[in-house]
C-alpha atoms as a PDB file:
ATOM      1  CA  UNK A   1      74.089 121.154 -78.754  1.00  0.00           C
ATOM      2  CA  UNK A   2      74.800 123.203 -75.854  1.00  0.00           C
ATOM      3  CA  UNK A   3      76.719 126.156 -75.907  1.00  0.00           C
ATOM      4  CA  UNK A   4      79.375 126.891 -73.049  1.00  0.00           C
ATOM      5  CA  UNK A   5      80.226 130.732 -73.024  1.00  0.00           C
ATOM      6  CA  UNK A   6      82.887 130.740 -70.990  1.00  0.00           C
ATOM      7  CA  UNK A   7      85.054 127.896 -68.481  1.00  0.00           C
ATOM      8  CA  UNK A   8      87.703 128.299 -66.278  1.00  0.00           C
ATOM      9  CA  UNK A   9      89.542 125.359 -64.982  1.00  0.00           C
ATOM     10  CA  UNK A  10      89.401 124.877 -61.063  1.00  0.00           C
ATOM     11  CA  UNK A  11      91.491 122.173 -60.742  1.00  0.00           C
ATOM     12  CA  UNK A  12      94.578 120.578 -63.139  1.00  0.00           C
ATOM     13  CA  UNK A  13      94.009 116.673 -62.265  1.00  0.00           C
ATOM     14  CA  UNK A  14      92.743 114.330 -60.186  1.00  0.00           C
ATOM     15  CA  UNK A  15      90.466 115.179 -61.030  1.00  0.00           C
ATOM     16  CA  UNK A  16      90.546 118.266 -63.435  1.00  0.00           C
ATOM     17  CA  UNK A  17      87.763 120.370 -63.084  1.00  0.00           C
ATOM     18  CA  UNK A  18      86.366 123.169 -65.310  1.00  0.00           C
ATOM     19  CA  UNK A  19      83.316 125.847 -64.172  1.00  0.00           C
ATOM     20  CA  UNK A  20      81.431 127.826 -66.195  1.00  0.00           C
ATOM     21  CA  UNK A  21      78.115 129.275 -67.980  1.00  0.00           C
ATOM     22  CA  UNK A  22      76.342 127.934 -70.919  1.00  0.00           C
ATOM     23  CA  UNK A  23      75.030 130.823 -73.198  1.00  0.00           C
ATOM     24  CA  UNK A  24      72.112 130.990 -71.079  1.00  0.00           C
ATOM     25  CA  UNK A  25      73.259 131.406 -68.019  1.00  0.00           C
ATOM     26  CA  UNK A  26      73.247 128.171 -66.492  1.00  0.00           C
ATOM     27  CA  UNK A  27      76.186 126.645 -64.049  1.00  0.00           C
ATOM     28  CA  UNK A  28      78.132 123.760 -65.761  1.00  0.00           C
ATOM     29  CA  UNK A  29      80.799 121.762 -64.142  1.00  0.00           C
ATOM     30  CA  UNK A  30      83.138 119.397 -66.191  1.00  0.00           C
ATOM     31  CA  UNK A  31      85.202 116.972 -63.713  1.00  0.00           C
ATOM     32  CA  UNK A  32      87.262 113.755 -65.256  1.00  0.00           C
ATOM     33  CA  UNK A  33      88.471 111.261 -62.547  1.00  0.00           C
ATOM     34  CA  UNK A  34      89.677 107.448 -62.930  1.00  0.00           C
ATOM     35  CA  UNK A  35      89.128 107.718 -66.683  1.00  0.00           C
ATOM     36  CA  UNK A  36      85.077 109.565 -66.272  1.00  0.00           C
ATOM     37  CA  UNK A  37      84.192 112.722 -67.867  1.00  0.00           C
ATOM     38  CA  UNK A  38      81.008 113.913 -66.685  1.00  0.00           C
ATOM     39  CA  UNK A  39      79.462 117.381 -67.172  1.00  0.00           C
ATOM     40  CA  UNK A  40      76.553 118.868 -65.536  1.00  0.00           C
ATOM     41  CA  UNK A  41      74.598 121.761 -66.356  1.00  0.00           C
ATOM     42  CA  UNK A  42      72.563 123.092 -63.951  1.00  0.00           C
ATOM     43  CA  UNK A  43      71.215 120.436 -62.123  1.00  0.00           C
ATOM     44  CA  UNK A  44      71.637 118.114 -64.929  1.00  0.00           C
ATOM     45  CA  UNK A  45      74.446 115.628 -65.654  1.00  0.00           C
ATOM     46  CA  UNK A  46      74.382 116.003 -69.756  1.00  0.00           C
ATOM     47  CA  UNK A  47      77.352 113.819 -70.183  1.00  0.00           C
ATOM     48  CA  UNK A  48      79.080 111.261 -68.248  1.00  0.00           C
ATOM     49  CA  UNK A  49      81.166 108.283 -70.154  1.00  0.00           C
ATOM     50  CA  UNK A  50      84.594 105.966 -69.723  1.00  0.00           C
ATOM     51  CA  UNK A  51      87.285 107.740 -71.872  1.00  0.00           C
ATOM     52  CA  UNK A  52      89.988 106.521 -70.103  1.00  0.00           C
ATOM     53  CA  UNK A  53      91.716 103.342 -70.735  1.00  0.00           C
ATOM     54  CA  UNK A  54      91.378 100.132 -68.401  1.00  0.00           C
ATOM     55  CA  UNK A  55      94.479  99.898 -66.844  1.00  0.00           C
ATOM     56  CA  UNK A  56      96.516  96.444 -66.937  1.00  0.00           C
ATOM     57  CA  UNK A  57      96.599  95.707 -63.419  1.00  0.00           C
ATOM     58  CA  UNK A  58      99.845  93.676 -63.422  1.00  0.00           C
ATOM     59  CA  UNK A  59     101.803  96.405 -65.277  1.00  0.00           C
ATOM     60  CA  UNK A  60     100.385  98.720 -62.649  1.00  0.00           C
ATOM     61  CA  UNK A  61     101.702  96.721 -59.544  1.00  0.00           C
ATOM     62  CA  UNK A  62     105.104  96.445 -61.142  1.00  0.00           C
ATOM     63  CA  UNK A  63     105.364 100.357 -61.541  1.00  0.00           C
ATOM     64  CA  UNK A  64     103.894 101.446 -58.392  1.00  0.00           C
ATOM     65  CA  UNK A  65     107.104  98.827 -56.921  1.00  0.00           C
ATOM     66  CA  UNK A  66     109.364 100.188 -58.773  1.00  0.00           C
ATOM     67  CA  UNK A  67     108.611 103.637 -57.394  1.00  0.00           C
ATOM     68  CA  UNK A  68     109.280 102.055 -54.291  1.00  0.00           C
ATOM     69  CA  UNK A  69     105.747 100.622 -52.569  1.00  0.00           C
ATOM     70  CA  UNK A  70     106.232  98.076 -49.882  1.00  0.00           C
ATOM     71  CA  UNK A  71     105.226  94.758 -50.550  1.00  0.00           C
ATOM     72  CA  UNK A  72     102.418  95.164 -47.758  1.00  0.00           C
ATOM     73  CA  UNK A  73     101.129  98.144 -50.138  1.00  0.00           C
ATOM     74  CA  UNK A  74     101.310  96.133 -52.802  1.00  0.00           C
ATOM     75  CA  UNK A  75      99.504  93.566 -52.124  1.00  0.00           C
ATOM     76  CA  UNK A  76      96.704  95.866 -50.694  1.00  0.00           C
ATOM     77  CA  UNK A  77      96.888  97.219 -53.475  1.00  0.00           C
ATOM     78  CA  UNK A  78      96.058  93.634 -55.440  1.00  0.00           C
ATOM     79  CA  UNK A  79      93.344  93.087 -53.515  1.00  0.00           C
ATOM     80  CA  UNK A  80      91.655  96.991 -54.082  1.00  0.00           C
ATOM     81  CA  UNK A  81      92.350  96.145 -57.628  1.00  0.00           C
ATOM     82  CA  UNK A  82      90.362  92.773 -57.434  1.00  0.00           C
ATOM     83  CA  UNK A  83      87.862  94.281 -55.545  1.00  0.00           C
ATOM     84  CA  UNK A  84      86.806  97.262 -57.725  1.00  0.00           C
ATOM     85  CA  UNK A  85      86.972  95.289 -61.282  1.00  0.00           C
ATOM     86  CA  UNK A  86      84.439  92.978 -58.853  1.00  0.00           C
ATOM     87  CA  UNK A  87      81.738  95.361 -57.566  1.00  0.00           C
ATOM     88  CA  UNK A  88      82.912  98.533 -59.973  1.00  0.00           C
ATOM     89  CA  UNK A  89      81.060 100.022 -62.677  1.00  0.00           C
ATOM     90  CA  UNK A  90      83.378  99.651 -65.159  1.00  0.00           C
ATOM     91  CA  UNK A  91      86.766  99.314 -66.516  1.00  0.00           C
ATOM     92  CA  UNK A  92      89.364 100.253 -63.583  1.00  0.00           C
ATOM     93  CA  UNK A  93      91.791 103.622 -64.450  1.00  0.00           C
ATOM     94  CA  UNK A  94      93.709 105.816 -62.520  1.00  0.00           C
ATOM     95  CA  UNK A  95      93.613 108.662 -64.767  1.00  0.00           C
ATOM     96  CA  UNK A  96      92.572 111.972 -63.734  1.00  0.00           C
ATOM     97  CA  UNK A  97      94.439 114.281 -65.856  1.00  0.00           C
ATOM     98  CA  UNK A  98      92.871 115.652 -68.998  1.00  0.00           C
ATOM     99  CA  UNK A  99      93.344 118.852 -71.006  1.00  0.00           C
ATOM    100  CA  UNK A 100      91.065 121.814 -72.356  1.00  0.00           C
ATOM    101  CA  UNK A 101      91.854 120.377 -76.023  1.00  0.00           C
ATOM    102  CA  UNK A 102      91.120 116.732 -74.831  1.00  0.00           C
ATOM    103  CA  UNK A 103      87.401 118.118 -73.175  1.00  0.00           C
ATOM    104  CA  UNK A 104      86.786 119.457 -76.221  1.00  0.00           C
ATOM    105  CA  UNK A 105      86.953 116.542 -78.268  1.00  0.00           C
ATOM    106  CA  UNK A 106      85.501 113.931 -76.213  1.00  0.00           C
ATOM    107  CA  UNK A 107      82.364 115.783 -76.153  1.00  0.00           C
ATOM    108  CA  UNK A 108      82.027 117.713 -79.812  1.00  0.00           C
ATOM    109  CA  UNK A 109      78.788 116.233 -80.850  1.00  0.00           C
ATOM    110  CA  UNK A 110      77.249 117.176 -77.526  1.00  0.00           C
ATOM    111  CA  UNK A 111      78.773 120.872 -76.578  1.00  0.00           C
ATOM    112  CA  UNK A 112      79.932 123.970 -78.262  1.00  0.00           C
ATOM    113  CA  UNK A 113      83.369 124.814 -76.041  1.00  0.00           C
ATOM    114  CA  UNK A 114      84.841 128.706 -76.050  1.00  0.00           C
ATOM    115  CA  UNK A 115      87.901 129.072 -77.795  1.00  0.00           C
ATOM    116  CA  UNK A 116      90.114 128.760 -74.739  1.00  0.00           C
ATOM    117  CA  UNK A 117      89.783 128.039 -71.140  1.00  0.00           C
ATOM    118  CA  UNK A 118      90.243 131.238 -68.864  1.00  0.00           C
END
């Protein structure tokens, strides 16, 4: 278990990003981007997984035009999508927005969080 005394969030999303110092005194830095949390402490990465949720690509085109994208973006867009679910690393997700609360639990087995964020 490693003990974090004390994080301060950097950035709220896309990605969030936390800094801080275990108990020990070593740097840690929490960042979650297109559904990956990873967390390194010193020069270690301790923790890095998918949390997020693949996204279904269709339902994703059909919101991003009815916010307005051209069809030229669009279909760019379609063939990104193709693209990264054929040389990615994993499922595909635009998330990049997590809370404190949400850190906390995807990672309880592995890290003892402070109370609250400062």
């Amino acid at each position: 278990m490693i003990n974090v005394a004390s994080i301060t969030r950097t950035t709220s999303a896309c990605p969030a990003q936390w800094e801080g110092l275990t108990d020990d005194g070593k740097d840690v830095y929490v960042r979650y981007r297109s559904g990956w949390l990873s967390i390194e402490v010193g020069d270690v990465e301790e923790f890095c997984d998918f949390i997020g949720e693949d996204q279904n690509d269709e339902e994703e085109l059909a919101r991003m035009k009815r916010i307005g994208m051209s069809d030229e973006h669009l279909s760019g867009m379609k063939t990104t999508f193709e693209t990264m679910r054929k040389f990615g690393r994993g499922p595909l997700c635009f998330d990049g927005y997590m809370e404190f609360e949400e850190l906390k639990e995807a990672t309880l087995k592995s890290f003892a969080w402070p109370e609250n964020e400062v």
